[in-house]
Protein backbone atom coordinates (compact mmCIF):
# COMPACT_ATOMS: atom_id res chain seq x y z
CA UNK A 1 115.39 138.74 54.55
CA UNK A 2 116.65 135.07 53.99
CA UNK A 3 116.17 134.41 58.15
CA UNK A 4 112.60 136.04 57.98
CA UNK A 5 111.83 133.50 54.82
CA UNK A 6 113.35 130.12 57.15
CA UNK A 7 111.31 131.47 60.07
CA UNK A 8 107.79 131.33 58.41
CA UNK A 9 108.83 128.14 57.01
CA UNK A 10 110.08 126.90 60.52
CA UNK A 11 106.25 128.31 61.62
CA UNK A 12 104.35 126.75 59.17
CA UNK A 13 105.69 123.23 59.66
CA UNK A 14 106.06 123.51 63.38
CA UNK A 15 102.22 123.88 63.39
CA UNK A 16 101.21 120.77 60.71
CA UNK A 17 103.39 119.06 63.07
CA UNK A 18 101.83 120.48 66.02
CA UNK A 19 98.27 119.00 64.98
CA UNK A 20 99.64 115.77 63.81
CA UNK A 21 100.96 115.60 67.29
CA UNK A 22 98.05 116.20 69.07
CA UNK A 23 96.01 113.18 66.86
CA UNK A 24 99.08 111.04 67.27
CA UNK A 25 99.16 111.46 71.11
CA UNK A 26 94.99 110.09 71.05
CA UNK A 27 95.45 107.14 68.77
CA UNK A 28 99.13 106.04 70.08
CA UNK A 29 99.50 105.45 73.76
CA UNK A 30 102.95 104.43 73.52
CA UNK A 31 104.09 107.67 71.75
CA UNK A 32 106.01 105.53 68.87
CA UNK A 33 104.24 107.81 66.02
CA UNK A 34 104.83 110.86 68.66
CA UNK A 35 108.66 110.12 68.61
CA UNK A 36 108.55 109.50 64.77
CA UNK A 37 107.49 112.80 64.37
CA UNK A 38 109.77 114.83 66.74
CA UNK A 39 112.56 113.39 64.35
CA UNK A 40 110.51 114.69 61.09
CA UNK A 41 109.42 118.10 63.39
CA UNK A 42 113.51 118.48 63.91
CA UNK A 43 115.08 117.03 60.80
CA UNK A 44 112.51 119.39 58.96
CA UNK A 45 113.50 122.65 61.15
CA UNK A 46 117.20 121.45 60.19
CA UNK A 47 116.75 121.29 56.87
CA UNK A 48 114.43 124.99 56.45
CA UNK A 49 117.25 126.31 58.19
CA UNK A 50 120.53 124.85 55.86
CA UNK A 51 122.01 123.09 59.10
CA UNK A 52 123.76 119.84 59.34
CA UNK A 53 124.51 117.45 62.13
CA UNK A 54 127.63 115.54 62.73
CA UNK A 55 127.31 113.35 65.63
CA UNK A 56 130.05 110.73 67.00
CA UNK A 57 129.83 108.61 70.13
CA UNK A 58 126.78 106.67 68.93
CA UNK A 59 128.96 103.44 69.46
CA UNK A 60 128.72 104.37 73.59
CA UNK A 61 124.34 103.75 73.62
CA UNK A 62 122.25 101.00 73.03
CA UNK A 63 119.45 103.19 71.15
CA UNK A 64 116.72 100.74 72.96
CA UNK A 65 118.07 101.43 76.52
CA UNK A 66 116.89 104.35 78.68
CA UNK A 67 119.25 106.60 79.97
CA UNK A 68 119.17 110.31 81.80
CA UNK A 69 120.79 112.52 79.03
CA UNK A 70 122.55 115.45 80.35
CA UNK A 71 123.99 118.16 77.46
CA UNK A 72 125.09 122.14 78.04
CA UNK A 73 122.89 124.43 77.16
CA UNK A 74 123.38 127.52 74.80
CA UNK A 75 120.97 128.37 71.80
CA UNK A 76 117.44 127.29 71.06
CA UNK A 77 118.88 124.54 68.41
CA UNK A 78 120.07 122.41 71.41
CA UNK A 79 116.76 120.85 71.52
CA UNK A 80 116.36 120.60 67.65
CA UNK A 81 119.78 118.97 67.39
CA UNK A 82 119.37 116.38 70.11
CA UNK A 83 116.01 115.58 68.80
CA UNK A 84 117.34 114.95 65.96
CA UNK A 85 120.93 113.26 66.70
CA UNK A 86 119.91 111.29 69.78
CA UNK A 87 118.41 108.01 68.38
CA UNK A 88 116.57 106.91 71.79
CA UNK A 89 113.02 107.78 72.27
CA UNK A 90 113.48 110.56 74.08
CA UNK A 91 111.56 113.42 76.27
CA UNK A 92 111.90 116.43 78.23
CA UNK A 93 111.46 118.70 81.20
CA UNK A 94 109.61 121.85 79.81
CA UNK A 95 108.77 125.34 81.78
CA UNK A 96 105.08 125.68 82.14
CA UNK A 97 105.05 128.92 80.17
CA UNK A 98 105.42 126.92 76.84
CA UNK A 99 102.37 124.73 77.55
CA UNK A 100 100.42 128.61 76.89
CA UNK A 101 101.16 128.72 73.08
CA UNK A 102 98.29 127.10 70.77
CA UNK A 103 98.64 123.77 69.70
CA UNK A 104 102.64 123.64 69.85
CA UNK A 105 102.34 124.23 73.65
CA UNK A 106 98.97 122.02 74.23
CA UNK A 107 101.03 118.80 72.56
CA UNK A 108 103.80 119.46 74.76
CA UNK A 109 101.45 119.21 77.29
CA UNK A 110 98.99 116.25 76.71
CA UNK A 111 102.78 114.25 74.83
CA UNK A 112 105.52 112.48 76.99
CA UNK A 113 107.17 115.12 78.23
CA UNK A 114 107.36 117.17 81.74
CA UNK A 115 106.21 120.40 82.74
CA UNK A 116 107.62 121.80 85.80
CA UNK A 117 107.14 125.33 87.27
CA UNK A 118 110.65 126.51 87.91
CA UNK A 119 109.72 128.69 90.59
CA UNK A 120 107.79 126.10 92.63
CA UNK A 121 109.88 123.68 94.83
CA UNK A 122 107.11 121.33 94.77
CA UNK A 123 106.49 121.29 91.13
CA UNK A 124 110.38 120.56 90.44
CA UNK A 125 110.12 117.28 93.03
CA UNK A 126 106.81 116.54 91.31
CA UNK A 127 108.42 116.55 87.94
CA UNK A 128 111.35 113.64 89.08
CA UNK A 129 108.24 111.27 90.02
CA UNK A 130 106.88 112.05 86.50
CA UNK A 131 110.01 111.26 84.69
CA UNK A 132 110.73 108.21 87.13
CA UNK A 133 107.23 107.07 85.84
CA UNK A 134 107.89 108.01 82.12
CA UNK A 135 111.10 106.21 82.02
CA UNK A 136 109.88 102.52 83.87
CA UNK A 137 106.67 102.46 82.69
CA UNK A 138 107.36 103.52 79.03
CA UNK A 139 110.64 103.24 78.29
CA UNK A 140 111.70 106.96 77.01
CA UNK A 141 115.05 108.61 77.86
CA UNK A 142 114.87 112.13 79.81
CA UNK A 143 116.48 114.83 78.69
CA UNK A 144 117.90 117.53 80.98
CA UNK A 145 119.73 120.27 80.84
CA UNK A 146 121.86 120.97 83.93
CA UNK A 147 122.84 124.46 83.41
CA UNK A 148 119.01 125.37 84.08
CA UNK A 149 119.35 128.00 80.98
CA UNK A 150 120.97 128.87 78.16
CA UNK A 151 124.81 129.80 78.33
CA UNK A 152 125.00 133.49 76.94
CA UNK A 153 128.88 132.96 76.11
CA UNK A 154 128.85 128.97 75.00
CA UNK A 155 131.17 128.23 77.73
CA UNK A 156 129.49 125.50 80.23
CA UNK A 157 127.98 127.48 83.02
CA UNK A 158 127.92 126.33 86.67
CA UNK A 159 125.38 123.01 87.11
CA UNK A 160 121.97 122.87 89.16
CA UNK A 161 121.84 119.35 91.26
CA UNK A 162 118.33 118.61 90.15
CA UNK A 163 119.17 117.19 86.66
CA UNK A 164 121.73 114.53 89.11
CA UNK A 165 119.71 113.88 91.97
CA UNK A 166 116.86 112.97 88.90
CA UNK A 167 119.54 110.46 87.81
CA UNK A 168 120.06 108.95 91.10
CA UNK A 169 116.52 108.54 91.91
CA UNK A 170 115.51 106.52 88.60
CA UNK A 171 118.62 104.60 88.75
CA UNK A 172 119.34 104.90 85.14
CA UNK A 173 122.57 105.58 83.48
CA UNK A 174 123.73 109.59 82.74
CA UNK A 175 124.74 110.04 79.53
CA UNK A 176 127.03 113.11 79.16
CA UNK A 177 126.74 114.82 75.82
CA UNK A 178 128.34 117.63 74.31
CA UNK A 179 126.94 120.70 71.64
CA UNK A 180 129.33 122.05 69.73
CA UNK A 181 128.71 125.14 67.30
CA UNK A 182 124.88 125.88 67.93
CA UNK A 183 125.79 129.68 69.64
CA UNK A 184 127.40 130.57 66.40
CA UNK A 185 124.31 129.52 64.37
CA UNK A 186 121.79 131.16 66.67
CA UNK A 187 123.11 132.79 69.56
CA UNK A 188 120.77 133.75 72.74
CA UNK A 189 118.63 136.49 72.44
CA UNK A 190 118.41 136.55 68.58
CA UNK A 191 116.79 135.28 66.21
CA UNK A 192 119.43 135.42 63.03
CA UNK A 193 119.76 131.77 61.97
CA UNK A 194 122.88 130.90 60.46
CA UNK A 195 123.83 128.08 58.11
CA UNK A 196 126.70 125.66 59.66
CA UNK A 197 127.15 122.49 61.08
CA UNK A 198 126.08 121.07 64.32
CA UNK A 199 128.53 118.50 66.12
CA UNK A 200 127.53 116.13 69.00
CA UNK A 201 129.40 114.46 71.00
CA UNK A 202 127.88 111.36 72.96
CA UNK A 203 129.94 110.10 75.97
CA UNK A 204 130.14 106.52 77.77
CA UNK A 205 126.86 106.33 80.07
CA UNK A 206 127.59 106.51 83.69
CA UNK A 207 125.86 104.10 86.11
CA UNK A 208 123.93 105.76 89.20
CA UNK A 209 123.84 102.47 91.28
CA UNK A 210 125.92 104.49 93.95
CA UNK A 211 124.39 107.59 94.12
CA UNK A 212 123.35 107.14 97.80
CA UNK A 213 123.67 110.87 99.28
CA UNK A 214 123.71 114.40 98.06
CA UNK A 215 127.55 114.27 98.31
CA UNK A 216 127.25 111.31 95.48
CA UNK A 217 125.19 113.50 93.95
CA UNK A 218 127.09 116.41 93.81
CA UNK A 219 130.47 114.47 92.73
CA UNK A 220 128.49 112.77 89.94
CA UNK A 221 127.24 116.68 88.48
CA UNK A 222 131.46 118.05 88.66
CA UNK A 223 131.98 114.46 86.96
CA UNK A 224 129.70 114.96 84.18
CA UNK A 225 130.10 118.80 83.93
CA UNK A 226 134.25 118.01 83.66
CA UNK A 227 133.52 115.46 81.26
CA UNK A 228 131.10 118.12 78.88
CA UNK A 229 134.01 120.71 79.34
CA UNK A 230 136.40 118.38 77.83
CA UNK A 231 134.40 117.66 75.11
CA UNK A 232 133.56 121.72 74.19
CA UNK A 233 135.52 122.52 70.93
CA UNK A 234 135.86 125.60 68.61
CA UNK A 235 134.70 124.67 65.33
């Protein structure tokens, strides 16, 4: 009873926020008021839901850089929590099937972020010149999750190279960064939402300056993966 109570809360305020989204996206070109509310759409879904954050690392970004974030993968929170945690304007790559649902899906859409058609080659390389775009023209962070879905155990599943060969052709630092505890809170495939504590872990960015061939690439994904696994804790 209690989850189905946090869910039409989480409902209601992910739709104000939806239509404040889609006026903020017409009157501010440089999505400043769009970013200010994807920290009051998160913190709000945070709060409904009795979850808090605990986040170290910070001291490793400059929160006005740009960087190619790259975090494992494992509940629907991951995006909440990094929303929320990560203090760097910040977008993503979404799956076209979002951009369907009213109003949430339509700001997605027409907002900074990227929709890419996973089962389209073409749409995938047209989504790196997007994000190459997004990043030098308005300075926003990309967000990407290398696993390509969510982990159904919480241990950090094999990587895709897209996320990495992303990295190497904006020429931006990867930062690796790590979600602990969000599985236990709401685990794939349900929808029982837990109270606990989310923990982030934010490592040293990485330059990409090298990444000349798919070898450098692929080293720079088993680098960053390694460096995620390290970082996975039980809490």
């Amino acid at each position: 009873m209690i989850t189905v109570v946090k869910l039409f809360f989480i409902v209601i305020h992910t739709i104000i926020c939806s239509v404040f989204a889609l006026i903020f996206i017409f009157i501010d070109r440089t999505f400043t008021l769009y970013h200010w509310l994807s920290k009051v759409f998160s913190g709000g879904i945070l709060l409904i839901s009795g979850i808090r954050i605990k986040i170290d690392g910070l001291e490793n970004i400059d929160s006005k850089a740009v960087y190619v974030f790259a975090s494992n993968h494992s509940s629907q929170l991951d995006i909440t929590a990094l929303q929320w945690g990560v203090p760097n304007r910040l977008a993503m790559i979404f799956k076209k099937e979002l951009a369907r649902i009213p109003l949430f899906g339509w700001q997605l859409r027409l907002g900074p972020y990227i929709m890419v058609d996973r089962k389209s080659l073409e749409s995938a390389a047209k989504s790196i010149e997007e994000a190459k775009k997004l990043m030098k023209k308005k300075k926003i962070s990309v967000l990407v999750f290398p696993e390509g879905t969510r982990s159904k155990t919480g241990e950090v599943q094999q990587f895709k190279r897209g996320a990495f060969h992303l990295a190497a052709k904006v020429g931006y630092p990867i930062v690796p960064v790590t979600i602990n505890g969000t599985e236990k809170i709401l685990p794939k495939g349900t929808f029982k939402l837990k109270r606990g504590t989310i923990y982030l872990h934010i490592d040293k960015p990485i330059n990409t300056d090298h990444i000349k061939s798919k070898q450098d690439e692929v080293e720079l994904m088993e680098r960053v993966r390694q460096i995620i696994i390290a970082n996975k804790k039980e809490y």
